[in-house]
C-alpha atoms as a PDB file:
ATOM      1  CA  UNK A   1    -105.189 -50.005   0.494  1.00  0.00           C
ATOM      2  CA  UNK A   2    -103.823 -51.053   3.738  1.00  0.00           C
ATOM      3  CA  UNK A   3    -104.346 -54.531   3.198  1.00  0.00           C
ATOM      4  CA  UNK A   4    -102.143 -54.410   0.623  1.00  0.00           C
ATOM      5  CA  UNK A   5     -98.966 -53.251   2.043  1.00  0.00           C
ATOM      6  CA  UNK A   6     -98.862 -55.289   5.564  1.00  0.00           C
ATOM      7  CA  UNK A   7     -96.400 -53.170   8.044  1.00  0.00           C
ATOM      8  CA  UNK A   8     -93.138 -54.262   8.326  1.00  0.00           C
ATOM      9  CA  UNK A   9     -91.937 -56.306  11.277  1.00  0.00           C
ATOM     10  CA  UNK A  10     -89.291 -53.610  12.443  1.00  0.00           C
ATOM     11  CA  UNK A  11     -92.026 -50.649  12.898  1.00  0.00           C
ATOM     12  CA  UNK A  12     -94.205 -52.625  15.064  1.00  0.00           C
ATOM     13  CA  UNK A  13     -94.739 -50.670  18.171  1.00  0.00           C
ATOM     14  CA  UNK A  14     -91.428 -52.835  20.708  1.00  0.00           C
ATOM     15  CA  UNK A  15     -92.576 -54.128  23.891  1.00  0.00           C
ATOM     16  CA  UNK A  16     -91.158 -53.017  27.564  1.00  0.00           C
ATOM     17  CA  UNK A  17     -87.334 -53.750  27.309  1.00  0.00           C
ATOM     18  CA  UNK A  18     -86.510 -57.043  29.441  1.00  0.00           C
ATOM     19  CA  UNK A  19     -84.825 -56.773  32.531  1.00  0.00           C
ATOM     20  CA  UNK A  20     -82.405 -59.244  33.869  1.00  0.00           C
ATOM     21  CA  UNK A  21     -83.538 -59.754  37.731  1.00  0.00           C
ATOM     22  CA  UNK A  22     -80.719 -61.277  40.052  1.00  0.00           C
ATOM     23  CA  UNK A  23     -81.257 -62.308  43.548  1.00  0.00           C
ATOM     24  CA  UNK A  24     -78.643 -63.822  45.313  1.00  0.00           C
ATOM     25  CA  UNK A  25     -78.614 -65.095  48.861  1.00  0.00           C
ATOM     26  CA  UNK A  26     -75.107 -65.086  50.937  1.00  0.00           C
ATOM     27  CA  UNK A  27     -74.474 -67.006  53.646  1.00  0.00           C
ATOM     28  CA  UNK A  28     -71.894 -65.307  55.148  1.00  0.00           C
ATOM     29  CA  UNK A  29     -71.831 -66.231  58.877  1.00  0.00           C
ATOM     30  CA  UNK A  30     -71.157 -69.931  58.380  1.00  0.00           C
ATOM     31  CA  UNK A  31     -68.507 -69.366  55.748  1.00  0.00           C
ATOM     32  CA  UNK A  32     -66.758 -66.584  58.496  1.00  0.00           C
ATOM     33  CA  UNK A  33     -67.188 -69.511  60.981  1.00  0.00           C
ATOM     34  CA  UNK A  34     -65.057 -71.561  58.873  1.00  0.00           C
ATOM     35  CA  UNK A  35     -62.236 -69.080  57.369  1.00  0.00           C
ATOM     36  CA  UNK A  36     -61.973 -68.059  61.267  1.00  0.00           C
ATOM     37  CA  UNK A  37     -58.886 -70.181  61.583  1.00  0.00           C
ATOM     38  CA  UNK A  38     -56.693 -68.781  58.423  1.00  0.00           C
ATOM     39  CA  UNK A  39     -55.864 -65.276  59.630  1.00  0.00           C
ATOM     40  CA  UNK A  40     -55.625 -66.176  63.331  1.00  0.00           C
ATOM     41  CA  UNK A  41     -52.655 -68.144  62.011  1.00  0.00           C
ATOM     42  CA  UNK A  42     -51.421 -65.799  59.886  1.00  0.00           C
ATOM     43  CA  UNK A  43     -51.832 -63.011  62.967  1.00  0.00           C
ATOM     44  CA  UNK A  44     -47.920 -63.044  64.346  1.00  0.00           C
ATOM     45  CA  UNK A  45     -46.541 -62.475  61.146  1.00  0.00           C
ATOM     46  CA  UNK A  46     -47.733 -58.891  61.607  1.00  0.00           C
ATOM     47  CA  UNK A  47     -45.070 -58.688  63.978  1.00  0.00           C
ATOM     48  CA  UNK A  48     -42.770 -58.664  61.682  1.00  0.00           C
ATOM     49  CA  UNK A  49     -43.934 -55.121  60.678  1.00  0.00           C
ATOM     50  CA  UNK A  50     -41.955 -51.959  62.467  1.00  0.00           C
ATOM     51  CA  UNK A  51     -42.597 -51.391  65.504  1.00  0.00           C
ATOM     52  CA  UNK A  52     -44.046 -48.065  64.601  1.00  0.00           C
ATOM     53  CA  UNK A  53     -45.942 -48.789  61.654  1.00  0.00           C
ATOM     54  CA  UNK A  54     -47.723 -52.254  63.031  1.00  0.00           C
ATOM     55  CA  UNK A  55     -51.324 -52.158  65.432  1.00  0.00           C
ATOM     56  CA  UNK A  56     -51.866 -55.163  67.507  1.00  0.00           C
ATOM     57  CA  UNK A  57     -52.274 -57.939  64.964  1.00  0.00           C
ATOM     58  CA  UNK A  58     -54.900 -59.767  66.838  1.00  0.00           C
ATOM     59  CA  UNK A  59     -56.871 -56.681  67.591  1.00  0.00           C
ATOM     60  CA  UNK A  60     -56.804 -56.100  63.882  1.00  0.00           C
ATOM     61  CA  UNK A  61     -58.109 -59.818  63.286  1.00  0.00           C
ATOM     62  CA  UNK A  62     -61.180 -59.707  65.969  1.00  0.00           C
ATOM     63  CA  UNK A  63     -62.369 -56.010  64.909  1.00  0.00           C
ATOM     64  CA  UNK A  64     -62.421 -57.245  61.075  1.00  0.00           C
ATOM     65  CA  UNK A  65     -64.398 -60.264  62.345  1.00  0.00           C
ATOM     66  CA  UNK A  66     -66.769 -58.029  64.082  1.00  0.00           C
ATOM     67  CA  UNK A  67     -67.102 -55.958  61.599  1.00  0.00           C
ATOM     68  CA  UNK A  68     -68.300 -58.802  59.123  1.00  0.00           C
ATOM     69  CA  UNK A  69     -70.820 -60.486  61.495  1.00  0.00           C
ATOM     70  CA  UNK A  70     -72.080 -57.233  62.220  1.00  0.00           C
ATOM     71  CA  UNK A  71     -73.558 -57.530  58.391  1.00  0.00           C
ATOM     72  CA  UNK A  72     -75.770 -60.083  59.100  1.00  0.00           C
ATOM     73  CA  UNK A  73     -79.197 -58.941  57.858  1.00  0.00           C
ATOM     74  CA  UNK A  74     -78.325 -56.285  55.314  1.00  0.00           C
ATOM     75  CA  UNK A  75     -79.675 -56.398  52.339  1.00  0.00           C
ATOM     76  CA  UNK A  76     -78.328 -54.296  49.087  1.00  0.00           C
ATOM     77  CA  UNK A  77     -80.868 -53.460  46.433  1.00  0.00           C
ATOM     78  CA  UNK A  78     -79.608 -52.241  43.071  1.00  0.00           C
ATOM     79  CA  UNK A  79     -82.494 -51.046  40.920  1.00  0.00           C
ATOM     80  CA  UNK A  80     -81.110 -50.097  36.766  1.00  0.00           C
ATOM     81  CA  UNK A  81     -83.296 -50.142  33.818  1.00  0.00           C
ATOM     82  CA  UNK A  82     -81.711 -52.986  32.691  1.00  0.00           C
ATOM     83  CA  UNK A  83     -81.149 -55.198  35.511  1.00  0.00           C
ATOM     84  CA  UNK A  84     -82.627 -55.156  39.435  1.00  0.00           C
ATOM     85  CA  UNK A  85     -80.215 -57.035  41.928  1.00  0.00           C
ATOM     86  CA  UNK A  86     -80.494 -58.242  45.562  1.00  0.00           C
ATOM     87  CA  UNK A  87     -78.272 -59.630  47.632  1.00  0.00           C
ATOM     88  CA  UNK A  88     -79.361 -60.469  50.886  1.00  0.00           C
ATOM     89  CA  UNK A  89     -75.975 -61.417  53.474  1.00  0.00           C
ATOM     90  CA  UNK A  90     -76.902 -63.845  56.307  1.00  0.00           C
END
């Protein structure tokens, strides 16, 4: 009796949902390298900040670019059930 009423398409037992995998690679070192210039520029109009409001401009530029080439090597997993990302910043 089976044989004569085939199962529908729609109740057949779904498959492990798909997952979208993303893995991106960042070169960030070389493109620091050549932004560099742009805020160095920009620095002394931070001057025109008051006097009591305002840290050293230039201090503020070199700590940021520390702080950026210090995240060479980190890599950010992020692990969903629909999607797993990594980004790897070198």
């Amino acid at each position: 009796m089976s044989a004569a009423y085939p199962m529908p398409a729609a109740a057949a037992a779904p498959g492990p949902p798909r997952r979208t995998v993303v893995r991106l690679w960042l070169p960030l070192t070389p493109l620091l390298w050549l932004l560099a210039p742009v805020p160095l520029l920009l620095a002394p109009l931070g001057y025109l900040v008051p006097p009591r409001m305002r840290p050293d401009p230039f201090f503020l530029v070199f700590a940021m670019g520390e702080l950026l080439l210090a995240l060479r090597g980190t890599e950010v997993l992020v692990d969903t059930a629909d999607a797993y990302v990594r980004l790897k910043i070198l």
